[in-house]
N, C-alpha and C. Protein backbone atom coordinates (compact mmCIF):
# COMPACT_ATOMS: atom_id res chain seq x y z
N UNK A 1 7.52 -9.15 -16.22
CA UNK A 1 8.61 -8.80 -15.32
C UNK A 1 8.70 -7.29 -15.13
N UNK A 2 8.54 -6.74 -16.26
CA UNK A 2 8.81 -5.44 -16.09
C UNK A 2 7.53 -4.40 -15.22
N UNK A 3 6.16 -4.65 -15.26
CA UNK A 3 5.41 -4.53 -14.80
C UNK A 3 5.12 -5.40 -13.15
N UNK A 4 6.01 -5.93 -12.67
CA UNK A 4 6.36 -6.30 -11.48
C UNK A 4 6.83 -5.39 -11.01
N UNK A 5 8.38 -4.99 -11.93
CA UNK A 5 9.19 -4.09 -11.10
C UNK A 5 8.28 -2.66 -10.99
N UNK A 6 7.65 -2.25 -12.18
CA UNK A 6 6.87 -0.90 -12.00
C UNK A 6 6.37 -1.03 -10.47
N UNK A 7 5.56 -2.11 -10.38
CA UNK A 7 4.06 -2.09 -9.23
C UNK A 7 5.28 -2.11 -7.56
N UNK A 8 6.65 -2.86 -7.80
CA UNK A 8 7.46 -3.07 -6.74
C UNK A 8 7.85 -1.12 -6.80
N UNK A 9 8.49 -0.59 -7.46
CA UNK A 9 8.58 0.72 -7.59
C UNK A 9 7.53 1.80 -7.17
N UNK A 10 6.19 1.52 -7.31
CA UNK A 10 5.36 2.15 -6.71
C UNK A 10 4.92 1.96 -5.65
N UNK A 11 4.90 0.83 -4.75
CA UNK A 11 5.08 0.40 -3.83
C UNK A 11 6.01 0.77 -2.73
N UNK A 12 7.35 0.93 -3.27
CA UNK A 12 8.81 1.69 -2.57
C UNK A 12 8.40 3.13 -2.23
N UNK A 13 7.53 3.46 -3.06
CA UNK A 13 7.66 5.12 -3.21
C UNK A 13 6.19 5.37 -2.51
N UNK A 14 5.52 4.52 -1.82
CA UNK A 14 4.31 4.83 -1.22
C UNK A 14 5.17 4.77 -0.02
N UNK A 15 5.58 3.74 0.38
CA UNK A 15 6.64 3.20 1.72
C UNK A 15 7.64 4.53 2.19
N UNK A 16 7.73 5.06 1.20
CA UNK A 16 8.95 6.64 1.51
C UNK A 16 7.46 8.05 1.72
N UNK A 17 6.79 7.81 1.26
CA UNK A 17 6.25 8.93 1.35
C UNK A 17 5.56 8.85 2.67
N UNK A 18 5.29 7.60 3.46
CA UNK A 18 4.61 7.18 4.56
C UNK A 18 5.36 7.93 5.60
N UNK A 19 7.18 6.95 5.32
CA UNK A 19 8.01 7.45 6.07
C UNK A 19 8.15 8.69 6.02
N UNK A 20 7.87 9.18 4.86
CA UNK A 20 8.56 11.13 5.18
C UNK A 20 7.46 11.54 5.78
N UNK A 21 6.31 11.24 5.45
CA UNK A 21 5.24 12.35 6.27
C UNK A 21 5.06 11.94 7.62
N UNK A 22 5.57 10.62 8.41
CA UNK A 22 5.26 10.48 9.67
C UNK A 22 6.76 10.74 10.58
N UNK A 23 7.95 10.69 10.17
CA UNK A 23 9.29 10.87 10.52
C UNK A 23 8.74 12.16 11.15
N UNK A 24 8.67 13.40 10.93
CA UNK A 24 8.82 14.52 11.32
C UNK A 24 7.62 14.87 13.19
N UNK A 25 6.74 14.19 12.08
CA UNK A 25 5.50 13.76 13.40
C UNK A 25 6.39 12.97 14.95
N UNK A 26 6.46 11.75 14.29
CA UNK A 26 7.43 10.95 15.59
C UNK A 26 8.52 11.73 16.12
N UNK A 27 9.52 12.65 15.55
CA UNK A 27 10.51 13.31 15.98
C UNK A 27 9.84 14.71 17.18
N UNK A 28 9.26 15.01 16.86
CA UNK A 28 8.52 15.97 17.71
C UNK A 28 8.43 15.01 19.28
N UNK A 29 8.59 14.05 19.59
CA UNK A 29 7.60 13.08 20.63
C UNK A 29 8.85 12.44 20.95
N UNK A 30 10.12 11.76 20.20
CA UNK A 30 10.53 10.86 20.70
C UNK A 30 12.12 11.19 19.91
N UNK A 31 13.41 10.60 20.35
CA UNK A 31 14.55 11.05 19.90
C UNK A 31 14.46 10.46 18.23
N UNK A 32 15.69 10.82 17.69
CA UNK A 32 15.92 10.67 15.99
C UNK A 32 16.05 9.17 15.75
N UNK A 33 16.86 8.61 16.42
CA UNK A 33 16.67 6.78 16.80
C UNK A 33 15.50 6.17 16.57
N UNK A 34 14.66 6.82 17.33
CA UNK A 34 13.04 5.54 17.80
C UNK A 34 12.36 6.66 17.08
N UNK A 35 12.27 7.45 16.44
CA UNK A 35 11.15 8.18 15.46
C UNK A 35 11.56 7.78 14.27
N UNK A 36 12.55 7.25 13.74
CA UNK A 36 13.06 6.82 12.49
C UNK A 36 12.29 5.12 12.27
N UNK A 37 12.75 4.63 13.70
CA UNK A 37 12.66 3.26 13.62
C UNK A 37 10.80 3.00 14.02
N UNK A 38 9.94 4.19 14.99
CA UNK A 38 8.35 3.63 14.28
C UNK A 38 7.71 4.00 13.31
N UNK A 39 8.93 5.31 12.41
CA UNK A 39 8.24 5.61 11.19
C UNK A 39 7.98 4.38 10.20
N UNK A 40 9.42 3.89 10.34
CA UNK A 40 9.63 2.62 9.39
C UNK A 40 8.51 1.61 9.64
N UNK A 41 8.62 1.41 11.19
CA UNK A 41 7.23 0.08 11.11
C UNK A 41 5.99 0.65 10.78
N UNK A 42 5.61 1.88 11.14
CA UNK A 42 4.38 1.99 10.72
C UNK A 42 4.28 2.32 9.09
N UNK A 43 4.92 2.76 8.86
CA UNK A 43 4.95 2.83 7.00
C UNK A 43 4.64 1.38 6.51
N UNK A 44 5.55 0.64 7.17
CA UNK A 44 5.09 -1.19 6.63
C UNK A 44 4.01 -1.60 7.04
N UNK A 45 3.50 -1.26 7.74
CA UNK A 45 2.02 -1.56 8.26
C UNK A 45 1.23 -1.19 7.39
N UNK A 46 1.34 -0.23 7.04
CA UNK A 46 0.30 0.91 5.92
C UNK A 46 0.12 0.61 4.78
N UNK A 47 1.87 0.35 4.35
CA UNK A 47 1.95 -0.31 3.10
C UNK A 47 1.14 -1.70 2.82
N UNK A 48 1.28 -2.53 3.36
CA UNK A 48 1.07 -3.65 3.47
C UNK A 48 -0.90 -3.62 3.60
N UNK A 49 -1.68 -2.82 4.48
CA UNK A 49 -2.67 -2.41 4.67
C UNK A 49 -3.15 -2.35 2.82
N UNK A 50 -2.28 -1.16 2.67
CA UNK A 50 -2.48 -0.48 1.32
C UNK A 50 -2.69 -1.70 0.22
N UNK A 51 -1.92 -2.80 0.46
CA UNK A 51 -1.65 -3.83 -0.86
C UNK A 51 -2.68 -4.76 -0.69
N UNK A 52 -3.19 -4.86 0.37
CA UNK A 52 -4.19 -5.78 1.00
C UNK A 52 -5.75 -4.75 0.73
N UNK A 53 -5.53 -3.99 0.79
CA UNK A 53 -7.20 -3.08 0.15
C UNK A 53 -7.20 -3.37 -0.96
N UNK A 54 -6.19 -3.07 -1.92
CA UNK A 54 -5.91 -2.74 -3.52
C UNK A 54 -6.19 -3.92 -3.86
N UNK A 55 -5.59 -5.09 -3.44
CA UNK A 55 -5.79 -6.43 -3.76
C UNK A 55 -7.62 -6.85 -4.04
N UNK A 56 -7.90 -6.51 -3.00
CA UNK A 56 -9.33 -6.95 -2.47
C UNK A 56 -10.27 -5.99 -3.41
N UNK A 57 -10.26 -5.15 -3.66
CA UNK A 57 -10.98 -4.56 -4.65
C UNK A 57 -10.92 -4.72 -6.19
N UNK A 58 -9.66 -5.16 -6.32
CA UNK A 58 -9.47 -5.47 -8.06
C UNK A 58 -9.88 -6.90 -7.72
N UNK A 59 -9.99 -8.29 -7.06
CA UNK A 59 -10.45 -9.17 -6.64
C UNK A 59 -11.82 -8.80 -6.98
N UNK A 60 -12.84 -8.15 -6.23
CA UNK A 60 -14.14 -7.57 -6.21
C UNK A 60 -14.39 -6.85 -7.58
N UNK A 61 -13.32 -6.38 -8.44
CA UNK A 61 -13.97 -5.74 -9.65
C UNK A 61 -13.71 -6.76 -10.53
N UNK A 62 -12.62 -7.76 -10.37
CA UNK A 62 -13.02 -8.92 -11.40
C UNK A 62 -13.99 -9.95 -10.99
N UNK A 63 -15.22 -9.92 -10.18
CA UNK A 63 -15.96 -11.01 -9.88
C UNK A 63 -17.22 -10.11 -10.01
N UNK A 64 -17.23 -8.79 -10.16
CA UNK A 64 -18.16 -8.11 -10.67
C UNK A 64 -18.37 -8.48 -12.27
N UNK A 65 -17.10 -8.43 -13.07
CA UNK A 65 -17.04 -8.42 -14.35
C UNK A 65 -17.74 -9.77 -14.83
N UNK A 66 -16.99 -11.15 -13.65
CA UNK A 66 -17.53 -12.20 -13.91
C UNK A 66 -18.91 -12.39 -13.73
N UNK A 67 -19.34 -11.72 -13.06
CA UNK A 67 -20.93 -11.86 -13.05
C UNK A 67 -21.80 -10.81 -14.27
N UNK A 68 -21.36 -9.65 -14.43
CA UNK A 68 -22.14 -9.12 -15.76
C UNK A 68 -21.54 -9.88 -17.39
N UNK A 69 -20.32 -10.52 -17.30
CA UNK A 69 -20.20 -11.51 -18.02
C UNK A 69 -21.58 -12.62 -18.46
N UNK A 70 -21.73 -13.24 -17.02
CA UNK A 70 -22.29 -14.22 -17.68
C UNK A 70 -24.15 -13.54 -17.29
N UNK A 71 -24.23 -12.49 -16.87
CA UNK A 71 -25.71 -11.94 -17.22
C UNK A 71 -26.00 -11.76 -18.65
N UNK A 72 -24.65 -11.48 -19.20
CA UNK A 72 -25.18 -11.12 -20.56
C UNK A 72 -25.09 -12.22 -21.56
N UNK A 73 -24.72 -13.56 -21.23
CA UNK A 73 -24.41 -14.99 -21.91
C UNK A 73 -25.65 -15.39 -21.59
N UNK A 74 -26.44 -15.23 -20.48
CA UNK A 74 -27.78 -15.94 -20.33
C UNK A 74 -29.01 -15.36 -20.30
């Protein structure tokens, strides 16, 4: 549980840092309203991007493991 909330916590804080570094970008282009509101979607996009790479590679490093596993059983 507690290592849920960590990975949910690091997760929040990728999602804010998305938003802070693209908020300022969008505000230059478009009013404080609609630069707030495509920072937000595109941060979730990213994020979500982000959890979907991370996923797929620890996926890929445990099926690596499973295979030098059983190289070294046979």
């Amino acid at each position: 549980m507690t290592q849920k909330m960590i990975y949910f916590s690091f997760m929040f804080g990728v999602w804010l840092v998305y938003v802070g570094s693209m908020f300022p970008i969008f505000l230059l282009f478009k009013s404080l309203g609609q630069s707030l509101h495509v920072a937000m979607i595109v941060a979730s996009v990213l994020t979500f991007l982000f959890i979907i790479v991370q996923r797929t590679f620890k996926g890929l490093h445990l099926i690596n493991q499973l295979q030098k596993n059983i190289g070294e059983k046979g």
